[in-house]
C-alpha atoms as a PDB file:
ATOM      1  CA  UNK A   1      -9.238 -16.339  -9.908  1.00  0.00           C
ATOM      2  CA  UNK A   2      -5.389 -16.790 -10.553  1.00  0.00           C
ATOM      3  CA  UNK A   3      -5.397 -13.431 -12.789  1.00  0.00           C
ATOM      4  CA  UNK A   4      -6.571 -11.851  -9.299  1.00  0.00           C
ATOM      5  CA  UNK A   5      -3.757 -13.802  -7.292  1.00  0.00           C
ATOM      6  CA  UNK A   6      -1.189 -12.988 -10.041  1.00  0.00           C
ATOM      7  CA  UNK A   7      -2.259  -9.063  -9.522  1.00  0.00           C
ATOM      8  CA  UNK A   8      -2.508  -9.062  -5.948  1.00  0.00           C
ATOM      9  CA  UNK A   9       1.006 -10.233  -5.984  1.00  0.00           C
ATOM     10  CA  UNK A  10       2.716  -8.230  -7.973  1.00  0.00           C
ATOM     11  CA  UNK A  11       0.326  -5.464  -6.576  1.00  0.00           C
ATOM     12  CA  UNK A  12       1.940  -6.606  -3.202  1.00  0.00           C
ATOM     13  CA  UNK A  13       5.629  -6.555  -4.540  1.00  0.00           C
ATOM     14  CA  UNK A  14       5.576  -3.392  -5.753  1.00  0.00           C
ATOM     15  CA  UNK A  15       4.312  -1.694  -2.663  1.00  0.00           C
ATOM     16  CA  UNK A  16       6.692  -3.616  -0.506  1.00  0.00           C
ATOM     17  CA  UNK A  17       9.433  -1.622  -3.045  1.00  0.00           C
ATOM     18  CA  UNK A  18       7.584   1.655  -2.606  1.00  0.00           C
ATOM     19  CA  UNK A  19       7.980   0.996   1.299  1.00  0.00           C
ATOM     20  CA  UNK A  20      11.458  -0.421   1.420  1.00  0.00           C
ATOM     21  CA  UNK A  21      12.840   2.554  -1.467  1.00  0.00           C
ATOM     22  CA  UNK A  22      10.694   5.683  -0.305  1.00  0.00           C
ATOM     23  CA  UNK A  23      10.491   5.259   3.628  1.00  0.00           C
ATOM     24  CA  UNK A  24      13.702   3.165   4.127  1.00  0.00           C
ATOM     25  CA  UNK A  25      11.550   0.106   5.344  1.00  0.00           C
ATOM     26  CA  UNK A  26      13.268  -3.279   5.577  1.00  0.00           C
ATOM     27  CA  UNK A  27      11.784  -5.069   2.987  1.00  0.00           C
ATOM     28  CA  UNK A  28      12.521  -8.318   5.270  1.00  0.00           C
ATOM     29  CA  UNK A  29       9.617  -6.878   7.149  1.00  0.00           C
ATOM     30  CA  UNK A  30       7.114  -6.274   5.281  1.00  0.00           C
ATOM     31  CA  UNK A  31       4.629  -8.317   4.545  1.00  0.00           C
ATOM     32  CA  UNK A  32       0.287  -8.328   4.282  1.00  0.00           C
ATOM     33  CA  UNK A  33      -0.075  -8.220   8.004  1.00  0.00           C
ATOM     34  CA  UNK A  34       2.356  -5.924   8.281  1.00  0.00           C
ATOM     35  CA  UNK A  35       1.185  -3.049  10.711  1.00  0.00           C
ATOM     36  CA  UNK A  36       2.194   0.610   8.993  1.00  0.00           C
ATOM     37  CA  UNK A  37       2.630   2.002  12.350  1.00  0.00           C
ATOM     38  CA  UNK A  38       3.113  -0.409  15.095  1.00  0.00           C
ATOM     39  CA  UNK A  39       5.610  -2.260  12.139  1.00  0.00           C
ATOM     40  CA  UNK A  40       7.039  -0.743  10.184  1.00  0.00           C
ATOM     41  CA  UNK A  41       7.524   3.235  12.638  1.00  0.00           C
ATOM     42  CA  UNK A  42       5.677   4.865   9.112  1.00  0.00           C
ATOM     43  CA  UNK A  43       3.873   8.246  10.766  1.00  0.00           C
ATOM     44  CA  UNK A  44       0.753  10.100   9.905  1.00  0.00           C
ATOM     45  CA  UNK A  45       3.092  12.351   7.486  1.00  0.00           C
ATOM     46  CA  UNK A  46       4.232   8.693   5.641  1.00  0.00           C
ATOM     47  CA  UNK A  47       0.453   7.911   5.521  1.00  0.00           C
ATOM     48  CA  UNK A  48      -0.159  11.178   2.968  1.00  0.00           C
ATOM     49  CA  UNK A  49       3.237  10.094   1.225  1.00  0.00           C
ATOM     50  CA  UNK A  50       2.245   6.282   0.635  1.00  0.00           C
ATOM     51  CA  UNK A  51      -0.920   7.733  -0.448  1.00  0.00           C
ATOM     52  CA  UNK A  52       0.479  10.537  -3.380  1.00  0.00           C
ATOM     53  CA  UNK A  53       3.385   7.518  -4.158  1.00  0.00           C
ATOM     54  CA  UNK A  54      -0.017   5.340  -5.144  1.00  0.00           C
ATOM     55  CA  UNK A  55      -1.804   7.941  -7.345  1.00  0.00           C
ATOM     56  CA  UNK A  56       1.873   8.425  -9.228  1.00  0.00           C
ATOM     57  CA  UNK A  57       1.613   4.583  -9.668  1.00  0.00           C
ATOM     58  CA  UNK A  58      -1.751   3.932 -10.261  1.00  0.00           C
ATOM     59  CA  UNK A  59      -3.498   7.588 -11.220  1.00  0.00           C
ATOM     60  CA  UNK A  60      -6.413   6.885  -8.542  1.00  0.00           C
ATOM     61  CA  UNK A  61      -6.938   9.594  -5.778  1.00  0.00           C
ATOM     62  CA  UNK A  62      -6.647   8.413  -2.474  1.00  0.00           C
ATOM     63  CA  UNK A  63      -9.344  10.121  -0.149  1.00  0.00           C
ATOM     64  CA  UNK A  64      -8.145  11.220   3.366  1.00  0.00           C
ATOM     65  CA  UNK A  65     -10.845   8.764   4.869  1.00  0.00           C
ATOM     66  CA  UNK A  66      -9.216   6.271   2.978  1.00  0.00           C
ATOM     67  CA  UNK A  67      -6.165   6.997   3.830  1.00  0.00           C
ATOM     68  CA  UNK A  68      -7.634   6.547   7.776  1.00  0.00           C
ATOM     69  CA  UNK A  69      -8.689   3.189   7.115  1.00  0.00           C
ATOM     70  CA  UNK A  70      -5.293   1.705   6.134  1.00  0.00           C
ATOM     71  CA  UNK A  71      -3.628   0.256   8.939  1.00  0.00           C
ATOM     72  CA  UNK A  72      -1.488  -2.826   7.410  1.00  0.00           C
ATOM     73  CA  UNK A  73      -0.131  -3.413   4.184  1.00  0.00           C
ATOM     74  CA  UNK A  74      -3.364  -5.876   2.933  1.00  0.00           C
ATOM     75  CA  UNK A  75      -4.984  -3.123   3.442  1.00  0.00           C
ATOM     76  CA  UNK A  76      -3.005  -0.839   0.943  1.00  0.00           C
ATOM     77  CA  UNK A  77      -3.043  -4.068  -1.699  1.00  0.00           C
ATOM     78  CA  UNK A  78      -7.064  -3.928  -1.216  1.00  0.00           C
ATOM     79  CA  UNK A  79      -7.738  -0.213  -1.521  1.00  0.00           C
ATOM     80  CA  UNK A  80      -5.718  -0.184  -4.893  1.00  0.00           C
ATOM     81  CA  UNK A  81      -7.444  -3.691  -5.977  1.00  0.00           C
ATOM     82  CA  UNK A  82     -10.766  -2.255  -5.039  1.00  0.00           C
ATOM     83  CA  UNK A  83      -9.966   1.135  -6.543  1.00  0.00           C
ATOM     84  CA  UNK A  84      -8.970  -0.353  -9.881  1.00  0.00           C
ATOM     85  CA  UNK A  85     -11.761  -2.429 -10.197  1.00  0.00           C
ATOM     86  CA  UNK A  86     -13.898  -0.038  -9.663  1.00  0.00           C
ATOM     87  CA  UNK A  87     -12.884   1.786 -12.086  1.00  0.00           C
END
C-alpha cells in the first residue's frame, strides 16, 4: 500500500509540473481537487494537450471518452494509475 501512495505522489507531482510548465498554471493551485476548468481556466483544446503530454510521459493512449471523464486533477492521477496497472 505505501508503493501505491509513493506512486500516486510522485504521479501527482509530476502532473502538477506538466500543468504549471505546459499551460502556465500556478502550481500554488493545483492540487487533487483541483477543477481543470472551473480552476485552473484549462479549455477543451488544453484537455487534448494534457492528454498527448501523458502518452509522451507514460506511452498509454488516452481515449477521447477518457479524456471527457477528467474533470479534476485526481482524476488525471487515476486514469494514468488505472491505465498503468492495467497494463
Amino acid at each position: 500500500m505505501a508503493t501505491l501512495r509513493l506512486e500516486e505522489g510522485a504521479l501527482f507531482a509530476r502532473i502538477s509540473e506538466i500543468l504549471s510548465e505546459s499551460f502556465e498554471v500556478d502550481s500554488g493551485a493545483i492540487h487533487p481537487g483541483a477543477h481543470l476548468v472551473d480552476d485552473l481556466d484549462l479549455d477543451s483544446i488544453d484537455a487534448i494537450d494534457l492528454a498527448v503530454k501523458l502518452e509522451e510521459e507514460t506511452g498509454l493512449e488516452v481515449s477521447e471518452k477518457e479524456i471527457r471523464k477528467i474533470a479534476i486533477v485526481q482524476d488525471v492521477v487515476d486514469l494514468v494509475l488505472a491505465r498503468l496497472g492495467a497494463s
